[in-house]
N, C-alpha and C. Protein backbone atom coordinates (compact mmCIF):
# COMPACT_ATOMS: atom_id res chain seq x y z
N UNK A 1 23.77 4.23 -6.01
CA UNK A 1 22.87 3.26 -6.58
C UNK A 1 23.67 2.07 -7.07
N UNK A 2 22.91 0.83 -7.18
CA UNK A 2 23.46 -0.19 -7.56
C UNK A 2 22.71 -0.66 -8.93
N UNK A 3 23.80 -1.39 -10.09
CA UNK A 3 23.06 -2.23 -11.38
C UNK A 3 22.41 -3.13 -11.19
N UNK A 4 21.57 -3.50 -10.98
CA UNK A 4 20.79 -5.02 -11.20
C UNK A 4 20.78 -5.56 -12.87
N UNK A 5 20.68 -6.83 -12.25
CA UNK A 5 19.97 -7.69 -14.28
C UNK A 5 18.87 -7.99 -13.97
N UNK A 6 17.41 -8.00 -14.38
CA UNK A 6 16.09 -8.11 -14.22
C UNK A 6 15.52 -8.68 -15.92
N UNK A 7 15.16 -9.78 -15.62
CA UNK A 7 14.85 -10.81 -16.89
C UNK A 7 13.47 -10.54 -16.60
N UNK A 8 12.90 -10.01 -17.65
CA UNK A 8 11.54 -9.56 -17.64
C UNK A 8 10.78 -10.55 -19.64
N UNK A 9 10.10 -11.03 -19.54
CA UNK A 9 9.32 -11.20 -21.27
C UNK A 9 8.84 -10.13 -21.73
N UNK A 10 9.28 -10.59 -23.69
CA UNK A 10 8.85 -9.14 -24.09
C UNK A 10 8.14 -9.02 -24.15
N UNK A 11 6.72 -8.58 -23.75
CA UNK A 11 5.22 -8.30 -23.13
C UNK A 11 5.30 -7.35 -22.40
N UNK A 12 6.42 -7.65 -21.06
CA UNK A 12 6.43 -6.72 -19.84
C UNK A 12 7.27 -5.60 -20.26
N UNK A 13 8.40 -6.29 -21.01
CA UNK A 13 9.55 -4.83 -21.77
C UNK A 13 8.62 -4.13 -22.24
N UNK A 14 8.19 -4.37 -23.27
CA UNK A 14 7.24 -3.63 -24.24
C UNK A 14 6.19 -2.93 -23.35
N UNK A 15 5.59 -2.91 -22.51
CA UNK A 15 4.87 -2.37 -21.60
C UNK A 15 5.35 -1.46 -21.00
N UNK A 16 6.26 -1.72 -20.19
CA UNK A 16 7.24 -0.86 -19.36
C UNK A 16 8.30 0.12 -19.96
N UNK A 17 8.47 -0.19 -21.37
CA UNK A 17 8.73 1.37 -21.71
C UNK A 17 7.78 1.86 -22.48
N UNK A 18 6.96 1.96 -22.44
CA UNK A 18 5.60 2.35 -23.02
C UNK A 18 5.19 3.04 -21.58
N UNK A 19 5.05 2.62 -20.92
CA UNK A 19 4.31 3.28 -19.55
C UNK A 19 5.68 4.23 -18.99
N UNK A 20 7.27 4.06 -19.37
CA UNK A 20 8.22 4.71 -19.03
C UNK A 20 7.67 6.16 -19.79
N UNK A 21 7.53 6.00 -21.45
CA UNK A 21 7.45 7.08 -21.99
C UNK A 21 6.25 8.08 -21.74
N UNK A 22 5.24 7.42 -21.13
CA UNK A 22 3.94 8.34 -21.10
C UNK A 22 3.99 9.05 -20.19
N UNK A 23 4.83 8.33 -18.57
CA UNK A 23 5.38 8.99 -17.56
C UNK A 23 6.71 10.12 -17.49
N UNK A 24 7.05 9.87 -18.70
CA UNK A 24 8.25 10.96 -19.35
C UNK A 24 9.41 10.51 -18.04
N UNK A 25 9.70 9.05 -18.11
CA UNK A 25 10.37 8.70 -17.30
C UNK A 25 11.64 7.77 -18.05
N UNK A 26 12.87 7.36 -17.21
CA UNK A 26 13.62 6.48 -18.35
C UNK A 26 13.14 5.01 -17.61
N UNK A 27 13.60 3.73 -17.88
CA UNK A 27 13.11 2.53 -17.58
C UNK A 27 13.33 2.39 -16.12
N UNK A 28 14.63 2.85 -15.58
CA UNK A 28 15.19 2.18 -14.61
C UNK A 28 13.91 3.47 -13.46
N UNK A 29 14.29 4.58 -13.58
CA UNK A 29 13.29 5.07 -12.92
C UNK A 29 11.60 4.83 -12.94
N UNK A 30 11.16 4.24 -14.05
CA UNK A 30 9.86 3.65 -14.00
C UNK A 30 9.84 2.57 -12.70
N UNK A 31 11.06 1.98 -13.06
CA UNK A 31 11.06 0.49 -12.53
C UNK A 31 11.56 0.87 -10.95
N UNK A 32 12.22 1.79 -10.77
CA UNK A 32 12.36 1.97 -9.18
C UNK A 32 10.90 2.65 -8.82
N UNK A 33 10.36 3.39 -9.17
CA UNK A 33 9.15 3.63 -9.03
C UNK A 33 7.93 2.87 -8.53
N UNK A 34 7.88 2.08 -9.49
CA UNK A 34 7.06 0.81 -9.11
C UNK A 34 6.99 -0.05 -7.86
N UNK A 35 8.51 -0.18 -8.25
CA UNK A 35 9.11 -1.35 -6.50
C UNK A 35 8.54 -0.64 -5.45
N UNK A 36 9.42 0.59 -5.91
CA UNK A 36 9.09 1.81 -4.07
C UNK A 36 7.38 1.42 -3.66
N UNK A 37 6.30 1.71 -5.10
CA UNK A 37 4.67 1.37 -4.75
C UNK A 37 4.63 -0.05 -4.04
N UNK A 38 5.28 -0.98 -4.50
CA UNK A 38 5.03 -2.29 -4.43
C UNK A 38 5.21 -2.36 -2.71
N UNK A 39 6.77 -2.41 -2.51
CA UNK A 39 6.88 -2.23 -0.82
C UNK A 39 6.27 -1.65 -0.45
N UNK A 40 5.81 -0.24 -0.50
CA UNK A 40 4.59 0.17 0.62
C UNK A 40 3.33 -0.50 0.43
N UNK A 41 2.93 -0.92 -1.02
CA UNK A 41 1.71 -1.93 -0.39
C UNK A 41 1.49 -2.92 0.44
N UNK A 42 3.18 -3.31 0.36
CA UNK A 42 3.16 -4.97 1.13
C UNK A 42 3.28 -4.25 2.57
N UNK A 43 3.86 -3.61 3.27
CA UNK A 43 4.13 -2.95 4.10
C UNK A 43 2.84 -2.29 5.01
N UNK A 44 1.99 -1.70 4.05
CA UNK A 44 0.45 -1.32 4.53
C UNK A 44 -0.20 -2.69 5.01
N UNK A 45 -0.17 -3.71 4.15
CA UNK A 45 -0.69 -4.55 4.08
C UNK A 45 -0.76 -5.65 5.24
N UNK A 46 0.91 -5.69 5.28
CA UNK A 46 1.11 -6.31 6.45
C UNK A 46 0.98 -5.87 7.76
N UNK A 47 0.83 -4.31 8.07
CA UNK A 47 0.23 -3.35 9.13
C UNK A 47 -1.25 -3.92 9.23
N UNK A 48 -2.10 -3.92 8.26
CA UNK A 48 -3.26 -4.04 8.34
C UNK A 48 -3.67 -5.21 8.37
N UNK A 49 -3.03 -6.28 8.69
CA UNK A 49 -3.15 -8.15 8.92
C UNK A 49 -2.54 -8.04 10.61
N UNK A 50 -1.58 -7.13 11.08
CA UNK A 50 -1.47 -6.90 12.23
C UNK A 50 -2.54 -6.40 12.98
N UNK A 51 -3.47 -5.85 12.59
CA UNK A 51 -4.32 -4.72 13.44
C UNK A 51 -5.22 -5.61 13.23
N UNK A 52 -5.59 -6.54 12.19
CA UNK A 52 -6.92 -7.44 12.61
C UNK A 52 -7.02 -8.41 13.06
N UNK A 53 -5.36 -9.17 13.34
CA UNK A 53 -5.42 -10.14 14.16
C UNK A 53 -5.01 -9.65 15.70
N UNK A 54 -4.66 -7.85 15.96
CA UNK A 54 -4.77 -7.80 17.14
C UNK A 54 -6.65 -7.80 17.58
N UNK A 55 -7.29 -7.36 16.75
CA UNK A 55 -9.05 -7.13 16.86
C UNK A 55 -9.30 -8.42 17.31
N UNK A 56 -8.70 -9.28 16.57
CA UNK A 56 -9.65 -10.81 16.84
C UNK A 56 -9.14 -11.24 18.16
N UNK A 57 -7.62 -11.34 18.94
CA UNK A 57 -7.13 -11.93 19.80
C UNK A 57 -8.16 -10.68 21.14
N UNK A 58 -8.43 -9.52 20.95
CA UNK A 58 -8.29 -8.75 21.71
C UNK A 58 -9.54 -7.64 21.06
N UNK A 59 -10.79 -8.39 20.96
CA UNK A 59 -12.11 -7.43 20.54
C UNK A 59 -12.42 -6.29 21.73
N UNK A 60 -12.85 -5.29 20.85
CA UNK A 60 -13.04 -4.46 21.36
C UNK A 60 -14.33 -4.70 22.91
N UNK A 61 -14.54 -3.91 23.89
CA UNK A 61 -14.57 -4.15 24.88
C UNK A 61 -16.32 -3.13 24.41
N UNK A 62 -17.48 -3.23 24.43
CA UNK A 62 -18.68 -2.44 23.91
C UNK A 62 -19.03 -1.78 25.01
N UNK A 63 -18.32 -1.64 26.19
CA UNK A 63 -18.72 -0.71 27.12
C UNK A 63 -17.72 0.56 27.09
N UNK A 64 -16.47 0.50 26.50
CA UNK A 64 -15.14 0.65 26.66
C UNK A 64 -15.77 2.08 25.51
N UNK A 65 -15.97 1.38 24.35
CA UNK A 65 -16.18 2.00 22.89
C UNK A 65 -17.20 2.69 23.35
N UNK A 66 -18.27 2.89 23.83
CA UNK A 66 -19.50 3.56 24.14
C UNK A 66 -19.38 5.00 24.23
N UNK A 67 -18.34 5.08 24.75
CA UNK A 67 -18.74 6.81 25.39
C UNK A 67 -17.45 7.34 24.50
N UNK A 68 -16.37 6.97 23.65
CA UNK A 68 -15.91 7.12 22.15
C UNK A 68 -16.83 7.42 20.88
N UNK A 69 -18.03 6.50 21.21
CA UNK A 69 -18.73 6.55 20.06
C UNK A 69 -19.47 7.97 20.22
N UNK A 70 -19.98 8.09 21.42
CA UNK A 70 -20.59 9.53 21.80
C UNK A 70 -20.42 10.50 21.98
N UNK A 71 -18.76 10.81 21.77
CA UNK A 71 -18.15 11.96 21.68
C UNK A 71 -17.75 11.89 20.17
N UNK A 72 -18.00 11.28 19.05
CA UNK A 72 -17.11 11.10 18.00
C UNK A 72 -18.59 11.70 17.01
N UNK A 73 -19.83 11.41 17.98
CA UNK A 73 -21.34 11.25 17.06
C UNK A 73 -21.12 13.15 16.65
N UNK A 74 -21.81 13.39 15.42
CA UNK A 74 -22.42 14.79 15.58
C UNK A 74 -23.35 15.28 16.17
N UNK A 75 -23.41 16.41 16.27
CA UNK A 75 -24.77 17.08 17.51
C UNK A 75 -25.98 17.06 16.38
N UNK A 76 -27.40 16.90 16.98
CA UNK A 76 -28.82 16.99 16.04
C UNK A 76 -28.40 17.89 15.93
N UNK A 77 -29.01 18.58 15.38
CA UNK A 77 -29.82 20.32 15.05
C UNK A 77 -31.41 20.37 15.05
């Protein structure tokens, strides 16, 4: 592992070991914690701005999807 310096206001200190202690965590592990959430949101995120600008360049085809949709439906009863 490596030290960082991270200039945070005391608002966010005060928060963040407050949310360290409830998590029965120390700061630096709160705070790697967080990041790790943060990148996979951006990461999902940016997956999911990929997949809808492949939809828009490249819409689905409604003859294509048809017989997907009809194997995917449940049976009456």
């Amino acid at each position: 592992m490596e030290t960082i310096q991270v200039v945070l206001d005391s608002d966010l200190l005060r928060a963040t070991d407050r949310a360290a202690r409830q998590a029965r965590l120390n700061r630096s592990a709160l705070v790697r914690r967080a990041l790790h959430e943060h990148l996979k949101y951006l990461k999902t995120r940016d997956l999911e701005a990929r997949d809808r600008q492949g939809y828009q360049q490249h819409p689905d085809n409604p003859a294509e999807v048809a017989g997907w949709e009809r194997a995917a439906a449940w049976p009456e009863r």
